[in-house]
Protein backbone atom coordinates (compact mmCIF):
# COMPACT_ATOMS: atom_id res chain seq x y z
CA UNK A 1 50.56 84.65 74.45
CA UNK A 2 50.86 81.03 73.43
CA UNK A 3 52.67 79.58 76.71
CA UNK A 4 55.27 77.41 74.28
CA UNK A 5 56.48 81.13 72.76
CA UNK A 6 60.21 80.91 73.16
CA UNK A 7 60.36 77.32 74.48
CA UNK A 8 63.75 75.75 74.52
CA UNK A 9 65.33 79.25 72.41
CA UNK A 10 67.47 78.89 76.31
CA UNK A 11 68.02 76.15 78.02
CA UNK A 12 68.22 77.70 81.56
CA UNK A 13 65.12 78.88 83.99
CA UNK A 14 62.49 80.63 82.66
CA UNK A 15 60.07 83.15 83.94
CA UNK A 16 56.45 83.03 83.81
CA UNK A 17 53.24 84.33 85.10
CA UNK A 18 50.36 81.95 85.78
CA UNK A 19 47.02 82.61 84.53
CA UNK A 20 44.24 80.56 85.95
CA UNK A 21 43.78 78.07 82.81
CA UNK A 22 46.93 79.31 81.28
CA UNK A 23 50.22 80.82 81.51
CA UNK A 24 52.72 83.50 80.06
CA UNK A 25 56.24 82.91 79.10
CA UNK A 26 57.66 86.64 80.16
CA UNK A 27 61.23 85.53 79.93
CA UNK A 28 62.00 82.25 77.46
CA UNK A 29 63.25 79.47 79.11
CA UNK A 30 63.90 75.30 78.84
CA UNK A 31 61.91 74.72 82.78
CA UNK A 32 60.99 76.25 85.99
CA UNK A 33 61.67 75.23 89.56
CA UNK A 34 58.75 73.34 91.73
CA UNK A 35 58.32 75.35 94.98
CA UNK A 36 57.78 72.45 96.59
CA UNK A 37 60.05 69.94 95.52
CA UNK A 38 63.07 72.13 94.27
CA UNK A 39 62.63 69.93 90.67
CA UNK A 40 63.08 71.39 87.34
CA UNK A 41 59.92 71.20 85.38
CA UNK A 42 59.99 71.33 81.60
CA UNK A 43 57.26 73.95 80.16
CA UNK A 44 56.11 71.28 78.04
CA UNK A 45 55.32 69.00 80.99
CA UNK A 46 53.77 72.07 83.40
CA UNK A 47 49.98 70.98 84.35
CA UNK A 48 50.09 72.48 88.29
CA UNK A 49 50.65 75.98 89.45
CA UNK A 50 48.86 78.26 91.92
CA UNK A 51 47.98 81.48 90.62
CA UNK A 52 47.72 83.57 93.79
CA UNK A 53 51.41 82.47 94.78
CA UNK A 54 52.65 82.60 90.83
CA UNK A 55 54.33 79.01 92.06
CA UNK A 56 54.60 75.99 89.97
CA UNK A 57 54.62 72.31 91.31
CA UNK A 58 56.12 69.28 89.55
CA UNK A 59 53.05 66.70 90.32
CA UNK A 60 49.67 66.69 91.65
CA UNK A 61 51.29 65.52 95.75
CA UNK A 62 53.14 68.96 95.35
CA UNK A 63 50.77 70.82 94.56
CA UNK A 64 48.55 69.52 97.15
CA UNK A 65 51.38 70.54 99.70
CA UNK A 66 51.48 73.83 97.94
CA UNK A 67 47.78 74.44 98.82
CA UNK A 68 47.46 73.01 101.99
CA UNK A 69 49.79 75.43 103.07
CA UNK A 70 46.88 78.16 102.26
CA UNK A 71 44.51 76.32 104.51
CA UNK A 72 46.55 76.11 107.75
């Protein structure tokens, strides 16, 4: 699935899982929520996620933090 397929149709959260070069849009949405950070992230500006936790982060320092807290 192309991971722009429904962008923007809602404007509210959407759901996605996250492939390891890619991800799937399995509920159409306008962003998604940094576990990190607690920002909304537009789809079209998603670049960092971690597939094991099926998180995204907003920017790179994120997802450092986000995978540090796999090494501790």
């Amino acid at each position: 699935m192309n991971p722009f397929d429904g962008f923007g149709q809602k404007g509210g959260e959407a759901v996605l899982k996250y492939l390891d070069a890619d991800f799937a849009v399995l509920k159409p949405g306008a962003y998604v929520i940094c576990a990190i950070t607690g920002k909304k992230i537009p789809l079209d500006q998603l670049k960092y996620w971690n597939v094991d936790k099926q998180e995204a982060y907003a920017d790179a320092d994120a997802a450092l933090q986000g995978f540090a807290a796999d090494a501790s």
